[in-house]
C-alpha atoms as a PDB file:
ATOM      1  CA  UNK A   1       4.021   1.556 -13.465  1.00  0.00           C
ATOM      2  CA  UNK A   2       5.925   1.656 -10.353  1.00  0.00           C
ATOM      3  CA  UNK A   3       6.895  -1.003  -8.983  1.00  0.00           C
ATOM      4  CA  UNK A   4       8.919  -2.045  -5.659  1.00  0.00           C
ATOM      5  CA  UNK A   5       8.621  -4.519  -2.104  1.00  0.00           C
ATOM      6  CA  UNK A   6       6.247  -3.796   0.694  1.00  0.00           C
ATOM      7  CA  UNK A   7       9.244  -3.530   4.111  1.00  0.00           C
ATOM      8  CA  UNK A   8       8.820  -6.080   5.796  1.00  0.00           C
ATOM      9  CA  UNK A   9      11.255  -7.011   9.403  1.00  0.00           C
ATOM     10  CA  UNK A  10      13.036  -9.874   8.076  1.00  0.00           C
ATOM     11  CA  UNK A  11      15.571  -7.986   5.394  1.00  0.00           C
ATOM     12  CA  UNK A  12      17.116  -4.620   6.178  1.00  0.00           C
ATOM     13  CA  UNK A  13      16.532  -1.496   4.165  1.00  0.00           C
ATOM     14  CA  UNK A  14      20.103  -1.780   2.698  1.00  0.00           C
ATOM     15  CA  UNK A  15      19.778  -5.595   1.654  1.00  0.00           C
ATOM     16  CA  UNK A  16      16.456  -4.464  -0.395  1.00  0.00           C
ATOM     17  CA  UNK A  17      18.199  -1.415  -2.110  1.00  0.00           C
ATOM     18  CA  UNK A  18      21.417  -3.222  -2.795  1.00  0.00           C
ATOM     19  CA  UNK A  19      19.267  -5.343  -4.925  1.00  0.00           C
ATOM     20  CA  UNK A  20      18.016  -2.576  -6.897  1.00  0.00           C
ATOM     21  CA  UNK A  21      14.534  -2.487  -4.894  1.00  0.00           C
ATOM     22  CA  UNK A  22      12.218   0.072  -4.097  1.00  0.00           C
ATOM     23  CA  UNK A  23      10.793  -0.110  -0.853  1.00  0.00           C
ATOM     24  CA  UNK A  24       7.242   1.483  -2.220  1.00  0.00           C
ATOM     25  CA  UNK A  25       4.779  -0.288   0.688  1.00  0.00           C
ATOM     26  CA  UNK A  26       4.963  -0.133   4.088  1.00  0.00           C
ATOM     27  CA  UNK A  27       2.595  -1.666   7.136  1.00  0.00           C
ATOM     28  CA  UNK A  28       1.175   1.395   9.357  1.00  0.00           C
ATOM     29  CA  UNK A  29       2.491  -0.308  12.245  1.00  0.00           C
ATOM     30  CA  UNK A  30       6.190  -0.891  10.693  1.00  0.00           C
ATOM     31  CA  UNK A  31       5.670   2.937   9.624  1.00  0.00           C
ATOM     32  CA  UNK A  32       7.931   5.427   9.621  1.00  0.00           C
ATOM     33  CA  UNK A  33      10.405   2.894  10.753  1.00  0.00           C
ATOM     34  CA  UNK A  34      10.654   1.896   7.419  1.00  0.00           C
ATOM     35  CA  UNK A  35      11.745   4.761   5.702  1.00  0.00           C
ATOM     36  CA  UNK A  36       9.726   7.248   3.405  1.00  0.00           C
ATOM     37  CA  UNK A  37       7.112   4.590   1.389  1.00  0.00           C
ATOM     38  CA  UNK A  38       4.671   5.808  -1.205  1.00  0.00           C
ATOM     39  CA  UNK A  39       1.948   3.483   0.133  1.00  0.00           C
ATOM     40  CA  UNK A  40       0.932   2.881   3.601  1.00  0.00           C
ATOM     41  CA  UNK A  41      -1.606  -0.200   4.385  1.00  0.00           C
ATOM     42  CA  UNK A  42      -3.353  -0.150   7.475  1.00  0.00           C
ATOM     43  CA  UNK A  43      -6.233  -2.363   8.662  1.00  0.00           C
ATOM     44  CA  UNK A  44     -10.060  -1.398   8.598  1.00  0.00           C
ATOM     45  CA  UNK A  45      -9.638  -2.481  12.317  1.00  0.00           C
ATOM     46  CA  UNK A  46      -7.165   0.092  13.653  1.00  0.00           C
ATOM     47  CA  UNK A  47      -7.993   2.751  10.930  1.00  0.00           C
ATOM     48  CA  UNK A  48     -10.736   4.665  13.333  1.00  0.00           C
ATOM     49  CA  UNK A  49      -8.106   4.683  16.377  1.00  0.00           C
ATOM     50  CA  UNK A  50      -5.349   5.963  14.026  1.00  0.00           C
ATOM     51  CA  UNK A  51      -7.007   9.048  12.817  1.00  0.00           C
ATOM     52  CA  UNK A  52      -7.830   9.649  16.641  1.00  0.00           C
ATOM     53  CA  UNK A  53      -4.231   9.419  17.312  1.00  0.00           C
ATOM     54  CA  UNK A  54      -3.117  11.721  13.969  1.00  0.00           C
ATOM     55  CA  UNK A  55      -1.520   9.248  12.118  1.00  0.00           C
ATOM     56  CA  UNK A  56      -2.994  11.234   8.900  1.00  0.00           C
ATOM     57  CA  UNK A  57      -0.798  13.969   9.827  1.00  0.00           C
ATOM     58  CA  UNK A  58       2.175  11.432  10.692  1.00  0.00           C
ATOM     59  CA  UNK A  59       1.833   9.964   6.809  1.00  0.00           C
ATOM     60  CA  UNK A  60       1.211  13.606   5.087  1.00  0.00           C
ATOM     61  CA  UNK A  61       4.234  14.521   6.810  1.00  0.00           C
ATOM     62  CA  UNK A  62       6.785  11.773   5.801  1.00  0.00           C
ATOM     63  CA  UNK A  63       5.375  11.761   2.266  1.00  0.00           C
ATOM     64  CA  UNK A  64       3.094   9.119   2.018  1.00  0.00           C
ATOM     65  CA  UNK A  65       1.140   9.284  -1.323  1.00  0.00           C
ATOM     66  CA  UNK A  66      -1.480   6.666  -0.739  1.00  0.00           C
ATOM     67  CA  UNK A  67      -3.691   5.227   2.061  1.00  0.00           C
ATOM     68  CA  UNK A  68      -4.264   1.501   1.368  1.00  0.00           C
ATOM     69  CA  UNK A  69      -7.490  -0.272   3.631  1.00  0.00           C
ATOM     70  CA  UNK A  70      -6.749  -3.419   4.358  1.00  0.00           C
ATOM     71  CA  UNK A  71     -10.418  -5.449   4.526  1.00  0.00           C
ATOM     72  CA  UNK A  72      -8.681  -9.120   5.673  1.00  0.00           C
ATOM     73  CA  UNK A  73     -11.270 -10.130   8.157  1.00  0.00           C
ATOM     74  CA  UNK A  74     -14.066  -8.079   7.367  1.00  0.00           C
ATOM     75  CA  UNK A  75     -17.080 -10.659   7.802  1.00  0.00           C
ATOM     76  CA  UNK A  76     -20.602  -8.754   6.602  1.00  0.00           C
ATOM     77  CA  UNK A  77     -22.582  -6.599   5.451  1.00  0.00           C
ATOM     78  CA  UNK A  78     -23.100  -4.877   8.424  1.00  0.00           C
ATOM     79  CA  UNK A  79     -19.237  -4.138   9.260  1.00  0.00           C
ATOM     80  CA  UNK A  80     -19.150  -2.975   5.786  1.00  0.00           C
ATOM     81  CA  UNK A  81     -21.621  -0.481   5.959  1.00  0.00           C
ATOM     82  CA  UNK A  82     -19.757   0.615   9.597  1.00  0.00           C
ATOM     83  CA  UNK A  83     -16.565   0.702   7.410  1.00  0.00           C
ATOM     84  CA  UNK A  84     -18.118   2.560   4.712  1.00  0.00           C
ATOM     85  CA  UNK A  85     -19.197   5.633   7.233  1.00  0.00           C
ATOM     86  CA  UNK A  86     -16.021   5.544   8.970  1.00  0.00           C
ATOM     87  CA  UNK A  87     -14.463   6.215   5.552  1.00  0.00           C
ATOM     88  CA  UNK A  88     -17.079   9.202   4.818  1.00  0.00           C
ATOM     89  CA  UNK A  89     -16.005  10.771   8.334  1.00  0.00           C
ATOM     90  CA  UNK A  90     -12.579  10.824   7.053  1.00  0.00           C
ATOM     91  CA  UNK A  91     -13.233  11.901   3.918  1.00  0.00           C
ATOM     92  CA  UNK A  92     -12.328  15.931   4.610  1.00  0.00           C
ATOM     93  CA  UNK A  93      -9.007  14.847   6.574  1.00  0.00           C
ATOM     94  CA  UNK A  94      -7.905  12.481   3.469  1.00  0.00           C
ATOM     95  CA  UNK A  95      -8.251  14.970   1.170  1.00  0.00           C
ATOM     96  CA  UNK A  96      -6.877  17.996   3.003  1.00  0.00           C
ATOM     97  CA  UNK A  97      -3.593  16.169   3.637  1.00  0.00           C
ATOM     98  CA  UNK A  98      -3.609  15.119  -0.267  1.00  0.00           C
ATOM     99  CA  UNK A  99      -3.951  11.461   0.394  1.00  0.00           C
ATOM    100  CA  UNK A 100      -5.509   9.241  -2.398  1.00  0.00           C
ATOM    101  CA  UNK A 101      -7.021   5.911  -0.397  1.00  0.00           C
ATOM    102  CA  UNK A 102      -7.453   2.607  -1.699  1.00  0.00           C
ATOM    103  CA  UNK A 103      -9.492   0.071  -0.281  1.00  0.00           C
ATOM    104  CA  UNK A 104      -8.572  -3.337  -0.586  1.00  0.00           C
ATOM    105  CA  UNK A 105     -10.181  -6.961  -1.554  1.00  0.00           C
ATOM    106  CA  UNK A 106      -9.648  -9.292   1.433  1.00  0.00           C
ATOM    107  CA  UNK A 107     -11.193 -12.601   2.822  1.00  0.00           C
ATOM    108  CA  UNK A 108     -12.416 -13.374   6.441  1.00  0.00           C
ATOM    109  CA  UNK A 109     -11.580 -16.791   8.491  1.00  0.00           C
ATOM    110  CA  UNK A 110     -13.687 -18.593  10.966  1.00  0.00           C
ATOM    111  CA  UNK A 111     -13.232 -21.494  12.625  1.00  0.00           C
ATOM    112  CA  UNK A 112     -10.120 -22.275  10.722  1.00  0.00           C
ATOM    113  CA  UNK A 113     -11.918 -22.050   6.931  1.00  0.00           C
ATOM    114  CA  UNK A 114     -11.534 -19.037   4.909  1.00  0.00           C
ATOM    115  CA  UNK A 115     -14.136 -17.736   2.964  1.00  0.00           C
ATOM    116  CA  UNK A 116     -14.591 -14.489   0.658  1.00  0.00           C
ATOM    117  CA  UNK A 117     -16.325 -12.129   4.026  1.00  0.00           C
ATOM    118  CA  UNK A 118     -17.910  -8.759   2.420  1.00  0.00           C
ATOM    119  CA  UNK A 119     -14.935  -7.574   0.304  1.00  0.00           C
ATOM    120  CA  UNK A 120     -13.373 -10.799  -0.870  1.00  0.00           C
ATOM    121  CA  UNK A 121     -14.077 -10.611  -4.673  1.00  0.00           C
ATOM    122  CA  UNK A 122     -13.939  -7.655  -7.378  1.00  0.00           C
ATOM    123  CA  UNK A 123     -17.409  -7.653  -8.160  1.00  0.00           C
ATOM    124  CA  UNK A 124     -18.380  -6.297  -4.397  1.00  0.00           C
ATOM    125  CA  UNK A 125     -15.632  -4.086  -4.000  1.00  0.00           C
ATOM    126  CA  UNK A 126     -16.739  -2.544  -7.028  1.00  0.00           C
ATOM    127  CA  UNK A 127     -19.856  -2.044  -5.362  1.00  0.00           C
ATOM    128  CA  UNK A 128     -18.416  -0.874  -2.300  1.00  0.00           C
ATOM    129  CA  UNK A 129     -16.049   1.826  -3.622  1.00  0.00           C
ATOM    130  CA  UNK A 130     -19.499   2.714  -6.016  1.00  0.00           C
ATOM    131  CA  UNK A 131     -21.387   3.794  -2.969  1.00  0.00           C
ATOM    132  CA  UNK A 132     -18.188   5.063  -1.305  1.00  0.00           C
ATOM    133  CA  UNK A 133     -17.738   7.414  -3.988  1.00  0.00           C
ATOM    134  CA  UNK A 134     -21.425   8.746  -4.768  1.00  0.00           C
ATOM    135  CA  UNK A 135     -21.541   9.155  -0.546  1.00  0.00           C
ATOM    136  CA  UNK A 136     -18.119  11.085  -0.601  1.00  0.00           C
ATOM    137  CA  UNK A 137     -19.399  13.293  -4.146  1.00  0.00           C
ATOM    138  CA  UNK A 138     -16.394  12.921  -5.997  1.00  0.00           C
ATOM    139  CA  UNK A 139     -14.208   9.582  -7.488  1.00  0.00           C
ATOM    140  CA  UNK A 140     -11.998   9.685  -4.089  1.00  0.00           C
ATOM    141  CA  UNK A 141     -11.439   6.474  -3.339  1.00  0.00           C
ATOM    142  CA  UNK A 142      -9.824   3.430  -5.515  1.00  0.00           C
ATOM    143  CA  UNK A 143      -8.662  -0.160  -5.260  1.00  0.00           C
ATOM    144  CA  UNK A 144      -5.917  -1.939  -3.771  1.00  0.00           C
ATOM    145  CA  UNK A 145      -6.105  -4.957  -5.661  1.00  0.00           C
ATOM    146  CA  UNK A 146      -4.553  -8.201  -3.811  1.00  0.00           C
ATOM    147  CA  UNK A 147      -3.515 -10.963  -6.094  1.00  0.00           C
ATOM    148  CA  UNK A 148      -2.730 -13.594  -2.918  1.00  0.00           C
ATOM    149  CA  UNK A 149      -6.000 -12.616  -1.260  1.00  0.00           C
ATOM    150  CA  UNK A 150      -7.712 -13.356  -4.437  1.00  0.00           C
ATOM    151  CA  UNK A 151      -5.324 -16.872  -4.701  1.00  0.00           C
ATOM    152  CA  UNK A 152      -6.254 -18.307  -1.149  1.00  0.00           C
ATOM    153  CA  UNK A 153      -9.801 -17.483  -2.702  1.00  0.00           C
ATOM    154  CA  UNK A 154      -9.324 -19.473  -5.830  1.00  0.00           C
ATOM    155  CA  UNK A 155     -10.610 -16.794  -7.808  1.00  0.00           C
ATOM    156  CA  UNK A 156     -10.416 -16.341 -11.558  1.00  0.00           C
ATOM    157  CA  UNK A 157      -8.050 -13.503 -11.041  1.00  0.00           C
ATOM    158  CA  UNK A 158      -7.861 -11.226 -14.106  1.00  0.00           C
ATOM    159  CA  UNK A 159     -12.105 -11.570 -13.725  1.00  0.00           C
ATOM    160  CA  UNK A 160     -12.059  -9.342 -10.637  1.00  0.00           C
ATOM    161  CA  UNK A 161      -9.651  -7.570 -11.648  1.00  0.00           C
ATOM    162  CA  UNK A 162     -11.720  -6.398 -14.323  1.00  0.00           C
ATOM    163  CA  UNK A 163     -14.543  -5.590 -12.544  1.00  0.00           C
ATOM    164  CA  UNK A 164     -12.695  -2.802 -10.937  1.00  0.00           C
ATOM    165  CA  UNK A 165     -10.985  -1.592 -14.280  1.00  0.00           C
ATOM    166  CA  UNK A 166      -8.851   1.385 -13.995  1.00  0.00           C
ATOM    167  CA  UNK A 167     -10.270   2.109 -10.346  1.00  0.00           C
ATOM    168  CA  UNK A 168      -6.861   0.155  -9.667  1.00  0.00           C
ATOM    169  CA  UNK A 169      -4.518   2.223  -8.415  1.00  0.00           C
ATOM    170  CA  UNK A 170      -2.730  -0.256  -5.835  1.00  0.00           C
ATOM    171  CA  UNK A 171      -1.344  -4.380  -6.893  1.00  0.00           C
ATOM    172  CA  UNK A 172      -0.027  -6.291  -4.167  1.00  0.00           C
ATOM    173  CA  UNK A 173       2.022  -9.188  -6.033  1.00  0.00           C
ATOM    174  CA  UNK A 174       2.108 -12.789  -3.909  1.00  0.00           C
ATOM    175  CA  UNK A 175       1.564 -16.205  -4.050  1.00  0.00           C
ATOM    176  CA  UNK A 176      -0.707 -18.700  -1.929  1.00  0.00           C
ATOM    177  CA  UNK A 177      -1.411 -22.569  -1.911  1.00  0.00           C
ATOM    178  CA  UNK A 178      -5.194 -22.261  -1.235  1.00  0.00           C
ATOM    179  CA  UNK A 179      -4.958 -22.734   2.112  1.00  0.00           C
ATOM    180  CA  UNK A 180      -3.302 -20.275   3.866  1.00  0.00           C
ATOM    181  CA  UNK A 181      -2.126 -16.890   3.520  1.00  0.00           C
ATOM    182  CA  UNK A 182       1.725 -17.446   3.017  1.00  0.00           C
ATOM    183  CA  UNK A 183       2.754 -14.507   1.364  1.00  0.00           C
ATOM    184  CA  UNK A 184       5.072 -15.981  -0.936  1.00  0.00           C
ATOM    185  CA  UNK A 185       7.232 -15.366  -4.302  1.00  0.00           C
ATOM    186  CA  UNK A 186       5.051 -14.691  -7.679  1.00  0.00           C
ATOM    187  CA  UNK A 187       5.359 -18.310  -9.237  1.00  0.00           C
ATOM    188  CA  UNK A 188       5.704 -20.104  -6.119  1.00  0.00           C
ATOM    189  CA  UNK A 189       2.974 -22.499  -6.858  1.00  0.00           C
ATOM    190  CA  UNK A 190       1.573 -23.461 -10.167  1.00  0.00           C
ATOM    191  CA  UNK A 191      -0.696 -25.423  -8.975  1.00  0.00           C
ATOM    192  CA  UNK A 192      -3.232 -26.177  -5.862  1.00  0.00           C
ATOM    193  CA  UNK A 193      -5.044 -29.224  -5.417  1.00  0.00           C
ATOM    194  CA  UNK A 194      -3.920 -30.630  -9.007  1.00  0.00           C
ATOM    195  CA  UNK A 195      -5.422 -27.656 -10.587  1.00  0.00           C
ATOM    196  CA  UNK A 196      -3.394 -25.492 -13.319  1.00  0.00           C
ATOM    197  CA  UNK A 197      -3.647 -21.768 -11.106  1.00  0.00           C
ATOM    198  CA  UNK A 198      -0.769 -20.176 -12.821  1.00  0.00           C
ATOM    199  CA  UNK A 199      -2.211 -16.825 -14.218  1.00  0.00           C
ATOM    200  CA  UNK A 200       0.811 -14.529 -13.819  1.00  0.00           C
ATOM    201  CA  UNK A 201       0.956 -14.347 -17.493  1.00  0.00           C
ATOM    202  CA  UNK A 202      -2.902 -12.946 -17.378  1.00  0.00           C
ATOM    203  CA  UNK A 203      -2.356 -10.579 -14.817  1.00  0.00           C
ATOM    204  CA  UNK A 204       0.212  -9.198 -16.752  1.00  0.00           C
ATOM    205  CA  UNK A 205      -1.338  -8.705 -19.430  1.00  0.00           C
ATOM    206  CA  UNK A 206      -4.272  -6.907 -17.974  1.00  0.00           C
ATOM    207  CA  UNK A 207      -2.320  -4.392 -15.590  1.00  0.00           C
ATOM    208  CA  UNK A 208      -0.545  -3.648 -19.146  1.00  0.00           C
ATOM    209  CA  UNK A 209      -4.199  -1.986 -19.841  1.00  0.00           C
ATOM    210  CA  UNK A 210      -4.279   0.077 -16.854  1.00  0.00           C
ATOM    211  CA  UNK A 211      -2.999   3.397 -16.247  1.00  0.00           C
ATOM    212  CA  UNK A 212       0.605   3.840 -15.897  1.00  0.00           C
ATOM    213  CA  UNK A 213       0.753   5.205 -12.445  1.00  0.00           C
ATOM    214  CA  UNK A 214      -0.492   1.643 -10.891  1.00  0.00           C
ATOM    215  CA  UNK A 215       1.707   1.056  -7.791  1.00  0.00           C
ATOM    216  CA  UNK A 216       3.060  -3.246  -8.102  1.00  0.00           C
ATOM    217  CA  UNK A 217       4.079  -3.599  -5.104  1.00  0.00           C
ATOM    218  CA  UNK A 218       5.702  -7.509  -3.739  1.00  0.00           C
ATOM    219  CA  UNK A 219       4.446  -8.161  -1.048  1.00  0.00           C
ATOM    220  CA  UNK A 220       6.444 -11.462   0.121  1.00  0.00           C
ATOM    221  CA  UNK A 221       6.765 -11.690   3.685  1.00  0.00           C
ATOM    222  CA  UNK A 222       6.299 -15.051   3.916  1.00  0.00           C
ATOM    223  CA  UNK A 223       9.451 -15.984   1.899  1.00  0.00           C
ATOM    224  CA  UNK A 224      11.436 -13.978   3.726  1.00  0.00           C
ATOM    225  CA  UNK A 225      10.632 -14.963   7.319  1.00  0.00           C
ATOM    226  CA  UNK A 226      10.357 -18.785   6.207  1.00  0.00           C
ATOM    227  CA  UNK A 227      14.047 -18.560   4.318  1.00  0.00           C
ATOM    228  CA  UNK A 228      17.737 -19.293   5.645  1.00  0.00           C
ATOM    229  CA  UNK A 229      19.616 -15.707   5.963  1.00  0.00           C
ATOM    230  CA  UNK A 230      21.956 -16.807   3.482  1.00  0.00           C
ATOM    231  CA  UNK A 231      19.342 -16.719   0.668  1.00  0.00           C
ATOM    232  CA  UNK A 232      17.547 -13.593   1.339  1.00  0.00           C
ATOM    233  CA  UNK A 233      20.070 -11.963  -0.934  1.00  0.00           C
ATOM    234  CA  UNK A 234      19.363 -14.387  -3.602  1.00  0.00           C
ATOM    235  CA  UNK A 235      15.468 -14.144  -3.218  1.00  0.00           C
ATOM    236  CA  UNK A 236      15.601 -10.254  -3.277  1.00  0.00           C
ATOM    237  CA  UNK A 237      17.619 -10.569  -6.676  1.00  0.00           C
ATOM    238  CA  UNK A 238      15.022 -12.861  -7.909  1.00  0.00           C
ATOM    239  CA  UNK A 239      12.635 -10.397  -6.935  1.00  0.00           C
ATOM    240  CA  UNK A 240      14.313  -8.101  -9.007  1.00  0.00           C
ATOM    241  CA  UNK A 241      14.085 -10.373 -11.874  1.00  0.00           C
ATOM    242  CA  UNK A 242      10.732 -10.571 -11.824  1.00  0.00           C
ATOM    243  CA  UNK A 243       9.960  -6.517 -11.299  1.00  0.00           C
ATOM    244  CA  UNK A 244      12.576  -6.039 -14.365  1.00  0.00           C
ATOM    245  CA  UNK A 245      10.547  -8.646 -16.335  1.00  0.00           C
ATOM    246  CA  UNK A 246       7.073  -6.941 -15.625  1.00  0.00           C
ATOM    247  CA  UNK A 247       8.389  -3.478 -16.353  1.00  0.00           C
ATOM    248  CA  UNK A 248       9.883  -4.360 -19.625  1.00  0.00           C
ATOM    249  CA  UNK A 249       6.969  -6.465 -20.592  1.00  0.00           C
ATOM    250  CA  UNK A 250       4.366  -4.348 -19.731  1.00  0.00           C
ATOM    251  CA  UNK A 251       5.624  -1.053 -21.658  1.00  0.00           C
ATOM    252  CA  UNK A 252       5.924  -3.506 -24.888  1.00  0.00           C
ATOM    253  CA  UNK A 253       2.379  -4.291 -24.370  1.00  0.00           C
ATOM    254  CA  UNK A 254       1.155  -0.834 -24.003  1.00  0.00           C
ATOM    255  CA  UNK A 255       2.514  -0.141 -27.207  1.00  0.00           C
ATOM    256  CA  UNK A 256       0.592  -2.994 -28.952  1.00  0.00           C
ATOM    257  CA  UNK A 257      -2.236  -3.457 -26.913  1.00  0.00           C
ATOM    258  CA  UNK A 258      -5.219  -1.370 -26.995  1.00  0.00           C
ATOM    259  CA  UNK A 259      -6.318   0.396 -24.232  1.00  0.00           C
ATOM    260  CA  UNK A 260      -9.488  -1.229 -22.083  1.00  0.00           C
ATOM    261  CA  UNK A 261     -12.058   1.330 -21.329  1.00  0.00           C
ATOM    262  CA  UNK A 262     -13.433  -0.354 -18.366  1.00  0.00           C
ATOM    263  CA  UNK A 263     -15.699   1.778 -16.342  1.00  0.00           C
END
């Protein structure tokens, strides 16, 4: 497992390494600004404009490893289906340049309420990444599996989780009340709405059954840009608690926990 913080503008690259950080995620449009990152995100909206531009080359060349799809705001069906041929196009150019791409779960918003859109829940992003795959004619694309996406959905975590087994190659770790997408510390809130939602200790457990390579990756913006400069140091050593915790924890359970074969 390797695990690290997605940049973000609101703590320097020197703050997060002092604290003994990775920075292993990066936004496309924060990118190459912030420094050589494993895993690039970019949304399904700007995706078809950036391969027009060559921003596959741009990411080849400064050693990006992974492609992540960001599906926040994808609505239906239909702009699946227009994603899913997009992704097909690009197919050749992904793999010539060596990138592995991820989609990733989301939600969509309207008139204020969020709901779970087309790729909101495990179960059809399974389905998705199914027909990706069998279009494409080899196992090409994975999942980027986002644990505050599937918060401000209420969803039984680990349960979508394992409906896309080891095609997890991507975690985003943060925390959401329910309501919004905050972006927050792991363990921020234990509950929402008087209901017991802490299943860190779940999620542990179950990315201690996936393959090793999994990129956990924090991705806390929220608590940096809402927090006094004066405790961004202290949050990015907490961070680094909770990465240290995870690491050690998960390599004990490896070694006593069988091994899920999960389709």
């Amino acid at each position: 497992m390797r695990t690290g913080l997605q940049y973000n503008i609101h703590v320097t690259k020197n703050e997060i390494r002092n604290a003994g950080i990775d920075i292993l995620g990066a936004e496309y449009e924060e990118y190459p600004f912030a420094g050589s990152a494993a895993v690039v995100r970019i949304s399904h909206s700007r995706l078809e404009q950036a391969v027009l531009d060559g921003a596959l080359d741009d990411l080849s060349l400064c050693g990006a490893e992974v492609l992540v799809i960001e599906t926040i705001g994808l609505k239906d069906a239909r702009e699946a289906e227009d994603l899913l041929k997009l992704l097909i196009r690009c197919a050749p150019g992904f793999k010539d340049r060596g990138l592995a791409v991820c989609i990733e779960n989301g939600y969509a918003e309207e008139a204020g309420k969020i709901y779970r859109g087309a790729l909101g829940d495990g179960t059809a992003l399974a389905a998705f990444l199914g027909s990706l795959n069998e279009k494409a004619g080899e196992e090409m694309f994975g999942a980027a599996f986002n644990v505050g996406c599937a918060r401000l959905l209420r969803l039984q975590i680990t349960e979508h989780m394992k409906a896309l087994g080891k095609k997890i190659r991507v975690l985003y770790l943060s925390d959401n009340d329910g309501r919004y997408d905050l972006r927050q510390m792991p363990y921020t809130f234990t509950t929402v709405h008087s209901t017991n939602c802490a299943q860190w200790e779940e999620i542990l457990e179950y990315v201690s059954s996936l393959p090793e390579e999994i990129f956990v990756i924090g991705d806390i913006r929220g608590t940096f840009a809402s927090s006094p400069a004066e405790l961004k140091g202290s949050f990015l050593d907490l961070f680094a608690a909770v990465l240290e915790e995870w690491n050690s924890s998960t390599k004990d359970r490896q070694i006593t926990l069988p091994i899920e074969d999960v389709k």
